[in-house]
Protein backbone atom coordinates (compact mmCIF):
# COMPACT_ATOMS: atom_id res chain seq x y z
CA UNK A 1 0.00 0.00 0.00
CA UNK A 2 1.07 3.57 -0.85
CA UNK A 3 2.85 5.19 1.82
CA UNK A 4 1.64 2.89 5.15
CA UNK A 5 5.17 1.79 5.66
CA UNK A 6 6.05 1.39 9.18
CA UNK A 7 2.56 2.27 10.43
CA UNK A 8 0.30 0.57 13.34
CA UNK A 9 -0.29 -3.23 11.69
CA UNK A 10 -4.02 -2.35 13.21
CA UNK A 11 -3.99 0.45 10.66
CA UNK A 12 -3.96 -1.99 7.75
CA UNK A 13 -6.33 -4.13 10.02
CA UNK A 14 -8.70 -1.08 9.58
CA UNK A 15 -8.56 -0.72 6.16
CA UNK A 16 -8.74 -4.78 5.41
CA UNK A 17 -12.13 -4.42 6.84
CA UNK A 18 -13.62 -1.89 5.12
CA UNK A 19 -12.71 -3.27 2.37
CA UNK A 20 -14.10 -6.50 3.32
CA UNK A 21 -15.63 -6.89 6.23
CA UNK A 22 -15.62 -10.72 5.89
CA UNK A 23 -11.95 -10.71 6.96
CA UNK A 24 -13.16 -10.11 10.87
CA UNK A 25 -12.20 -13.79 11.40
CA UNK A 26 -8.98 -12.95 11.08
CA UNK A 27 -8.61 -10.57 13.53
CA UNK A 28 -7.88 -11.24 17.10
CA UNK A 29 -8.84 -9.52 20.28
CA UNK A 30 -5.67 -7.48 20.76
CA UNK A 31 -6.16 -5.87 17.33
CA UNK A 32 -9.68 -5.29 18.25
CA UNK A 33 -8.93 -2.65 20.78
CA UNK A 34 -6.46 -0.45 18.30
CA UNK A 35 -8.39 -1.23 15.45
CA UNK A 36 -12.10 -0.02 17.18
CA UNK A 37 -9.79 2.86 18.38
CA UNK A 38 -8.61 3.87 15.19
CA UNK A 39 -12.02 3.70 13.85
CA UNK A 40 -13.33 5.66 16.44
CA UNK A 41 -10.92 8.60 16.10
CA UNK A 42 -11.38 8.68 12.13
CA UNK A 43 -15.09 8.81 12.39
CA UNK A 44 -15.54 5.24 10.91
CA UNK A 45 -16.47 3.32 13.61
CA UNK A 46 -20.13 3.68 12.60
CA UNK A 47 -19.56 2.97 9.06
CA UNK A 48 -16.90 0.10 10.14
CA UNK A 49 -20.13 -1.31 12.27
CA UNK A 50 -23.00 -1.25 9.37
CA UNK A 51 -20.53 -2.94 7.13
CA UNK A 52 -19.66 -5.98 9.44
CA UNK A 53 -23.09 -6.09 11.13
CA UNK A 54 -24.57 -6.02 7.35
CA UNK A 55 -22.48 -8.92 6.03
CA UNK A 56 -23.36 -12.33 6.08
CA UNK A 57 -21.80 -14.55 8.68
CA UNK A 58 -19.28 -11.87 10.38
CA UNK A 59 -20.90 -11.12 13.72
CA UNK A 60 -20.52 -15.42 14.70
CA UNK A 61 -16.67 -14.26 14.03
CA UNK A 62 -16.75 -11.01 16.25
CA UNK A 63 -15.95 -11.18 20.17
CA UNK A 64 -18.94 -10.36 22.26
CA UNK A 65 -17.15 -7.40 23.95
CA UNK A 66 -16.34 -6.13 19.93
CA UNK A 67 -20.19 -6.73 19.51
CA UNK A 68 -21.13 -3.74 22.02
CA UNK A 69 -18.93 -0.98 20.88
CA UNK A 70 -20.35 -1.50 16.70
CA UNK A 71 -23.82 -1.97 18.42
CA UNK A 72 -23.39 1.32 20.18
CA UNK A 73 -21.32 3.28 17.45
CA UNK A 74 -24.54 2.13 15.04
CA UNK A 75 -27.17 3.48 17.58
CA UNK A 76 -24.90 6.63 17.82
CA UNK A 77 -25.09 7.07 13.67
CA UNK A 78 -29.02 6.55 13.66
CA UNK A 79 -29.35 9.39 16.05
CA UNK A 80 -26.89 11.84 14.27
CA UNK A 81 -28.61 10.91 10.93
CA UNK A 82 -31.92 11.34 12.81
CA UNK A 83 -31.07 14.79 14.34
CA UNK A 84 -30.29 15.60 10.37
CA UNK A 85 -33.82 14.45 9.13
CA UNK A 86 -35.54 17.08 11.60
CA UNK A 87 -33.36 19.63 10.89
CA UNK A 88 -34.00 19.23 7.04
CA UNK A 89 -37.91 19.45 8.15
CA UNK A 90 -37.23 22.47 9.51
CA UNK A 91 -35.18 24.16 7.04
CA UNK A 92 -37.86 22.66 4.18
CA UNK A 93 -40.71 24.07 6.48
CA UNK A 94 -38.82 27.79 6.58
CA UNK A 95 -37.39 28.06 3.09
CA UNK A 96 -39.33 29.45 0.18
CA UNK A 97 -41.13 26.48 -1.57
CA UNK A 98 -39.91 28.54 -4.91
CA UNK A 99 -36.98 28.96 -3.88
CA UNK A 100 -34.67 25.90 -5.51
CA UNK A 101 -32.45 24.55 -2.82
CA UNK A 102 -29.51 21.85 -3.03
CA UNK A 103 -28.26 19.61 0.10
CA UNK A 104 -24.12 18.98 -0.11
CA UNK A 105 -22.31 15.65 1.24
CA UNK A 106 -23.45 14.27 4.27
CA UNK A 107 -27.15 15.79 4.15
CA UNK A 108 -27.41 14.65 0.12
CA UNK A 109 -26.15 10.92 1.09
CA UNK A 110 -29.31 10.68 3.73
CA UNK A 111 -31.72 12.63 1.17
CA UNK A 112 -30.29 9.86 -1.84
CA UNK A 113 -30.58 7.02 0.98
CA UNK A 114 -27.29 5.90 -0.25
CA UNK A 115 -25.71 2.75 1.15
CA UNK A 116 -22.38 5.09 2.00
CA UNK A 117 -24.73 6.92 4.74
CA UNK A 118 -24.77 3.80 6.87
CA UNK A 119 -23.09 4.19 9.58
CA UNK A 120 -22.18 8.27 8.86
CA UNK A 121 -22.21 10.47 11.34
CA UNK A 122 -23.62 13.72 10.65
CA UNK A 123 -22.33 16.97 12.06
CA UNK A 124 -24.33 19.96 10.26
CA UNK A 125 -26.25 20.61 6.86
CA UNK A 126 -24.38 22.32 3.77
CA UNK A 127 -27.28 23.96 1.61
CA UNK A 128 -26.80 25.26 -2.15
CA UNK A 129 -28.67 28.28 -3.56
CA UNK A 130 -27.20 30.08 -6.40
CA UNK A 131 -25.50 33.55 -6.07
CA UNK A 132 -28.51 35.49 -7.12
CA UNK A 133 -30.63 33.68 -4.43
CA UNK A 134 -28.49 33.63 -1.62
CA UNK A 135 -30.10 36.71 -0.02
CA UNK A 136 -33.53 35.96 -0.17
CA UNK A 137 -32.27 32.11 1.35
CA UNK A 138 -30.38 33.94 4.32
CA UNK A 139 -33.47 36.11 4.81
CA UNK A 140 -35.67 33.61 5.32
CA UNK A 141 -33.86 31.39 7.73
CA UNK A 142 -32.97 34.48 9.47
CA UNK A 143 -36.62 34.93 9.39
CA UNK A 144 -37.55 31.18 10.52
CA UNK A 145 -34.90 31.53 13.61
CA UNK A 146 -31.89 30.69 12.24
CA UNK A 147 -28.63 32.71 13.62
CA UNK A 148 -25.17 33.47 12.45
CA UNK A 149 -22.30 33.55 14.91
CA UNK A 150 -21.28 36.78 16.02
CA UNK A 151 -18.41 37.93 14.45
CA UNK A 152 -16.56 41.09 13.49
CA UNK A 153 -16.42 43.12 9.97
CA UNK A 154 -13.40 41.43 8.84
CA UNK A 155 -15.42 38.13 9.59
CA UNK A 156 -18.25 39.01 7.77
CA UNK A 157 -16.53 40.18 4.58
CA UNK A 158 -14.23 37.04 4.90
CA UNK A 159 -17.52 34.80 4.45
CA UNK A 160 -19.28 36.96 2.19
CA UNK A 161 -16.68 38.77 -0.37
CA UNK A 162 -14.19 35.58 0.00
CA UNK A 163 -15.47 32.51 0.55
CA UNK A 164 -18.11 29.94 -0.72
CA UNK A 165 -20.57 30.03 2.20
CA UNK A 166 -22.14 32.80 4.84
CA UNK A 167 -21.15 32.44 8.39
CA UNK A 168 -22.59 28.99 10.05
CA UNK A 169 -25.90 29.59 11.66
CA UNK A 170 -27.75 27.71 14.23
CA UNK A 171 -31.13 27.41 15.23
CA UNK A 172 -31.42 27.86 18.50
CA UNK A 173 -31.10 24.54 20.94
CA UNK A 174 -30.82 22.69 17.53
CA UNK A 175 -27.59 20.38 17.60
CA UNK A 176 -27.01 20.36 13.78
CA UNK A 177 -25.35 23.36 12.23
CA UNK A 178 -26.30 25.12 8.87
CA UNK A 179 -23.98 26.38 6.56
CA UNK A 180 -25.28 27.98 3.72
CA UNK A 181 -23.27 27.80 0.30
CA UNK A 182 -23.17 29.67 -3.24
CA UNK A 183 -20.66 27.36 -4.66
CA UNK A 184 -18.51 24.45 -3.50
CA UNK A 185 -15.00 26.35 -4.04
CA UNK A 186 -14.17 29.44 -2.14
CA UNK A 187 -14.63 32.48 -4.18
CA UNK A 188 -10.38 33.02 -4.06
CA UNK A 189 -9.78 29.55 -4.55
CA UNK A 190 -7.41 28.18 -7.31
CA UNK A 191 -10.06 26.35 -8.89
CA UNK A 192 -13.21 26.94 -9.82
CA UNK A 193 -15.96 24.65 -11.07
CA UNK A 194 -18.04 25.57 -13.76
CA UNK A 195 -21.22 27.11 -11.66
CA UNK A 196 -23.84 27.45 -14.36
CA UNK A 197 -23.58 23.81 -15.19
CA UNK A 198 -23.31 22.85 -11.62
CA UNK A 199 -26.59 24.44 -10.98
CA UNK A 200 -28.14 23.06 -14.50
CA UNK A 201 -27.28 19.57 -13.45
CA UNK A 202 -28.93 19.70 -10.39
CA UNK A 203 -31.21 16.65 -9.68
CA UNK A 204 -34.78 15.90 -7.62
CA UNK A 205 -35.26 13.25 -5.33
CA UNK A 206 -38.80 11.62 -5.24
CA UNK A 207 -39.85 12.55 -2.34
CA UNK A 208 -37.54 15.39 -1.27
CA UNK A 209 -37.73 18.78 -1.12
CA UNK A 210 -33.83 19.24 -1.37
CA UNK A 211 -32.25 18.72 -5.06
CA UNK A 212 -28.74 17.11 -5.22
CA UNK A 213 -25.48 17.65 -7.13
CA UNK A 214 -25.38 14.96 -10.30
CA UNK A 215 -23.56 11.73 -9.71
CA UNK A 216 -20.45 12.69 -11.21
CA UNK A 217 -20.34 16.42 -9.60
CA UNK A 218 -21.19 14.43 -6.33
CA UNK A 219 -17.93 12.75 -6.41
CA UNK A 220 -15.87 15.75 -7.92
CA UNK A 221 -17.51 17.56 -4.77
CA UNK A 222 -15.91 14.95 -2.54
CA UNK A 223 -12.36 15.01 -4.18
CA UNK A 224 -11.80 18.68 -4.55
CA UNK A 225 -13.25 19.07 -0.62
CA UNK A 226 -10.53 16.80 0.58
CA UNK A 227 -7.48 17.60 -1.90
CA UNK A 228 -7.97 21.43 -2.12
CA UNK A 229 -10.23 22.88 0.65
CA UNK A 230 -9.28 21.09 3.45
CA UNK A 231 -6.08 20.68 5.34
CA UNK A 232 -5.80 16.84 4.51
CA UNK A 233 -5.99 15.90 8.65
CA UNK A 234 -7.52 13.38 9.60
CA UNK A 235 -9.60 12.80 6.88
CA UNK A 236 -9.68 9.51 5.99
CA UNK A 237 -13.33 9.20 6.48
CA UNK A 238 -13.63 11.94 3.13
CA UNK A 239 -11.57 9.48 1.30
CA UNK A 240 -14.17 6.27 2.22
CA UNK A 241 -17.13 9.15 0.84
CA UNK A 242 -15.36 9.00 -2.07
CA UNK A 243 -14.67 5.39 -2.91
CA UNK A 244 -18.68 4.99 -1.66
CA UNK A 245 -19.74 7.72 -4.43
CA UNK A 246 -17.64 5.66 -7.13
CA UNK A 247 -19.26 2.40 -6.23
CA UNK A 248 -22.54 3.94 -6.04
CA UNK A 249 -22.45 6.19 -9.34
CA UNK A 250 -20.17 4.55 -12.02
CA UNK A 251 -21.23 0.75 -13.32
CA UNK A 252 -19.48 1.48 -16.94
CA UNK A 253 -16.79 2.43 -19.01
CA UNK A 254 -18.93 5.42 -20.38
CA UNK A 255 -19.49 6.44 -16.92
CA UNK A 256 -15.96 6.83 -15.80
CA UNK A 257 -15.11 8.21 -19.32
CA UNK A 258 -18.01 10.89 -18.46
CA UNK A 259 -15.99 11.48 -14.88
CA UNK A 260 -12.95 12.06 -16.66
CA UNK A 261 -14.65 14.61 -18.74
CA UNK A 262 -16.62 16.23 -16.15
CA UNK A 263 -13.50 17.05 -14.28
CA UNK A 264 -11.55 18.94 -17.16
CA UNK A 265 -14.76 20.60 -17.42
CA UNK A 266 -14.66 21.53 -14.16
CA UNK A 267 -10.77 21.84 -13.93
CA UNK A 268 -10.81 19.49 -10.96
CA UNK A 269 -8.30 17.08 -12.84
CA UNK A 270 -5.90 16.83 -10.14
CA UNK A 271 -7.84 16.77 -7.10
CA UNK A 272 -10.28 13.80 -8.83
CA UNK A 273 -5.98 12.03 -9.68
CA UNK A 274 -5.27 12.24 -6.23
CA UNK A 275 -8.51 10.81 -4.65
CA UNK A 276 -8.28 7.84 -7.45
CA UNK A 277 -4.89 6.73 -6.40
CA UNK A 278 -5.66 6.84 -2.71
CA UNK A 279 -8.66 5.53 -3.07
CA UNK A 280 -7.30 2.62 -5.07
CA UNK A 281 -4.51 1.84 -2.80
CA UNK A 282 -6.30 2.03 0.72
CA UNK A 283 -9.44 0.80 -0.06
CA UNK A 284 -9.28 -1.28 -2.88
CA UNK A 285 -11.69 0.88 -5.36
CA UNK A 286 -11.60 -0.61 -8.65
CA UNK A 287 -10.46 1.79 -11.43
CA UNK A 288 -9.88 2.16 -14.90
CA UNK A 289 -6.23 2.03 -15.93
CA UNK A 290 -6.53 3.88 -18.83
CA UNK A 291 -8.57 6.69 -17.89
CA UNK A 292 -7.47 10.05 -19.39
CA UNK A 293 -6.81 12.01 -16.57
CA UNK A 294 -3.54 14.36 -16.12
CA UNK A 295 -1.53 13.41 -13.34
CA UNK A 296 0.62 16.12 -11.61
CA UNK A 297 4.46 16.16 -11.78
CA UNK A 298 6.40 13.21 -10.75
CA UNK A 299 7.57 15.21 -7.14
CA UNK A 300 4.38 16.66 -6.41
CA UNK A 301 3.24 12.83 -6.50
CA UNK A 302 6.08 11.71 -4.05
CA UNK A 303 5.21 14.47 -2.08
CA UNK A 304 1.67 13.48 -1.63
CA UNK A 305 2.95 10.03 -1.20
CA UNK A 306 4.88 11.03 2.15
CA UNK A 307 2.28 13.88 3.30
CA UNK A 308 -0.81 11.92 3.34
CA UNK A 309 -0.47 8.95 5.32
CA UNK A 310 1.29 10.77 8.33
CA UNK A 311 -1.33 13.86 7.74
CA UNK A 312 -4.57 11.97 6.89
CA UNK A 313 -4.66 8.54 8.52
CA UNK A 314 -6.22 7.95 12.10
CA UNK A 315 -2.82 7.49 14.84
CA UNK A 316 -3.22 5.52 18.33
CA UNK A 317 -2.74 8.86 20.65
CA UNK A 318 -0.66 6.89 23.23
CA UNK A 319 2.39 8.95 22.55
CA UNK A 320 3.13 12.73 20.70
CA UNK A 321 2.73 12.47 17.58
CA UNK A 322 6.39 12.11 15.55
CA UNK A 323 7.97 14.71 13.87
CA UNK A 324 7.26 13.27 10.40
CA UNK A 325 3.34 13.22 11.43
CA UNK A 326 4.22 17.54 12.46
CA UNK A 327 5.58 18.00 9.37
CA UNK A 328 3.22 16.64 7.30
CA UNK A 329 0.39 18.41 9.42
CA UNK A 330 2.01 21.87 9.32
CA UNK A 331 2.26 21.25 5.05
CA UNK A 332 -1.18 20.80 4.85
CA UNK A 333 -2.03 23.85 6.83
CA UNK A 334 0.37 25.64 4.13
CA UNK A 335 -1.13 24.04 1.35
CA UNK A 336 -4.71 24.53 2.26
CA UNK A 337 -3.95 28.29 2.76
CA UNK A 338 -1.83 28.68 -0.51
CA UNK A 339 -4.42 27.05 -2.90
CA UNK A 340 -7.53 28.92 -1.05
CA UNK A 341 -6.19 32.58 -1.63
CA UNK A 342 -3.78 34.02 -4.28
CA UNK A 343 -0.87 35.58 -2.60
CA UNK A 344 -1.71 39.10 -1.78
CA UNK A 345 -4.83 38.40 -0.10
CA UNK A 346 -3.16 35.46 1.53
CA UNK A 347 -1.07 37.72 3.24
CA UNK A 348 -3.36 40.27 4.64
CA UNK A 349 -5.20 37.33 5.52
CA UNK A 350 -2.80 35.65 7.59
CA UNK A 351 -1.45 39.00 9.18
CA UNK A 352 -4.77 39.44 10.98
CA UNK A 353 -4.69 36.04 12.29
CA UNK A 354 -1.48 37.03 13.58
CA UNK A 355 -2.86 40.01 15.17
CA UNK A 356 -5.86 38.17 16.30
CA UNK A 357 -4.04 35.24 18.18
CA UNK A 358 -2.80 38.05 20.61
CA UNK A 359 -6.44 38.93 21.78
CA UNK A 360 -9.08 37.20 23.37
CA UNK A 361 -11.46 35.54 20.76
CA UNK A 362 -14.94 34.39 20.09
CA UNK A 363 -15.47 30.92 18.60
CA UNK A 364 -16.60 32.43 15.39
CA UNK A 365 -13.58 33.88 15.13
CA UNK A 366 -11.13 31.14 15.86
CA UNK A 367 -13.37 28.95 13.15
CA UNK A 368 -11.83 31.02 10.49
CA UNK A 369 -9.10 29.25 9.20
């Protein structure tokens, strides 16, 4: 496997199983504990759970004491998802009936009832509305109840001048967070996907009152979220989205040829390279050899080689972290930053973080990144 090297045996113990959960029976009880561990800290152990508890024949093969922590972990998930379903109620209930309305990742996996939900667990709900629309959205949930955190002018024209959502608002005593989105790229971001064909493609769901992205911009979605707006930490759980959206979506050789397409449209090439090749090597997603995407340069590949199992993979937190695993972390933070702004901006923008750390601030503030 790419990268795993020297790393925690139970960490390709995890990664066997999703894969296939059928290979529980060779597991024994000491691997258990690291393995439900690592699951646990990389948000899986719900998804780990619905995929051994789903299977044929594994429970006779898992320890009783095993059985308890995927029973609860699958309890947990149902609750999270069922927190979601109310707040998407609500939000149906206070939104404009007229007024068309997409559901991102997490939200659009429950609203699809795709087998990749199993197990999820849901932190907040990423809505859609085009540019023109975004006011009249914001109104009415402001309208309904809904509340932004408070935050200062920089804040404000941070979200709203800069990036690709408002400020997160909250109903409140809700659990579930809303965050409200124009596009799926930062405004300043490097790339930018083509936004009147993003919103053309939109699809219903029988049933729903939420549209969703189209299969392929589902999974473009999901590979430009974890190789260019995040800071690749811990995000292993992005990567499983991913190889979920691929088994779910493409059946065909057309299909992945339309992928392949849809990203140079797009000009999410390398993002949708990177996710492949992980994807491939950790979890076993079957791909197309020949499929004509552009990789990046040869040392930006052994870069990403080295980066992203220290930065992205779950770690045992029995000891500090090692340097290497710093590094790697610190790179991403870089990364992230450099690809989300061009330079100038990037520098005013880190400058009043600077001056920021030295004050007191308000958890809105500290949430900008």
């Amino acid at each position: 496997m790419i990268g795993l090297g020297s790393a925690d045996p139970c960490l390709q113990c995890l990664l066997g199983l999703l894969r296939n959960p059928l290979s529980v029976r060779g597991v024994s009880l000491a691997d258990w504990d690291k393995t439900i561990r690592l699951a646990r800290q990389a948000r899986l152990l719900g998804v780990l759970a619905h995929r051994i508890q789903s299977q044929a024949g594994c429970l006779e093969d898992v320890p009783d004491c095993v059985l308890g922590h995927l029973r609860s972990a699958t309890a947990y998930s149902e609750h999270r998802v069922q927190m979601l379903r109310i707040e998407l109620a609500a939000l149906a209930y206070a939104l404009p009936v007229e007024l068309p309305v997409a559901v991102l990742k997490g939200a659009a996996y429950i609203v699809q009832d795709l087998e990749l939900a199993r197990g999820r667990l849901p932190s907040d709900v990423d809505l859609l509305v085009s540019r023109g629309q975004l006011d009249q959205a914001e109104s009415a949930l402001h309208k309904a109840g809904w509340v932004a955190e408070a935050g200062d002018a920089y804040i404000e024209r941070y979200y709203r001048e800069w990036s690709h959502e408002l400020p997160p608002m909250r109903f409140p005593g809700h659990p579930v967070e809303v965050d409200l989105h124009h596009t799926i790229t930062p405004v300043t971001s490097r790339l930018k996907p083509d936004t009147a064909s993003l919103f053309a493609d939109l699809q219903a769901i029988s049933g729903q009152r939420f549209l969703v992205l189209q299969p392929l911009d589902q999974i473009l979605h999901a590979a430009v979220h974890l190789f260019q707006d995040s800071e690749l930490f811990a995000n292993l759980r992005d990567l499983v989205d991913i190889d979920g959206l691929i088994r779910a979506h493409l059946h065909s050789a057309s299909d992945w040829q339309a992928l392949a397409a849809r990203a140079r449209q797009h000009d999410f090439e390398r993002p949708l390279w990177y996710a492949l090749r992980y994807c491939r090597a950790w979890l076993g997603t079957v791909i197309p050899a020949d499929l004509p995407l552009t990789a990046p340069p040869a040392v930006a590949i052994q870069l990403m080689d080295w980066v992203l199992p220290r930065c992205t993979l779950p770690r045992i937190p029995d000891r500090p972290a090692e340097i290497s695993r710093r590094i790697a972390g610190l790179f991403g933070v870089l990364r992230y930053q450099w690809l989300r702004m061009p330079p100038g901006l990037l520098l005013r923008h880190l400058t009043h973080k600077g001056l920021q750390s030295l004050r007191p601030s308000t958890a809105a503030q500290r949430n900008i990144r």
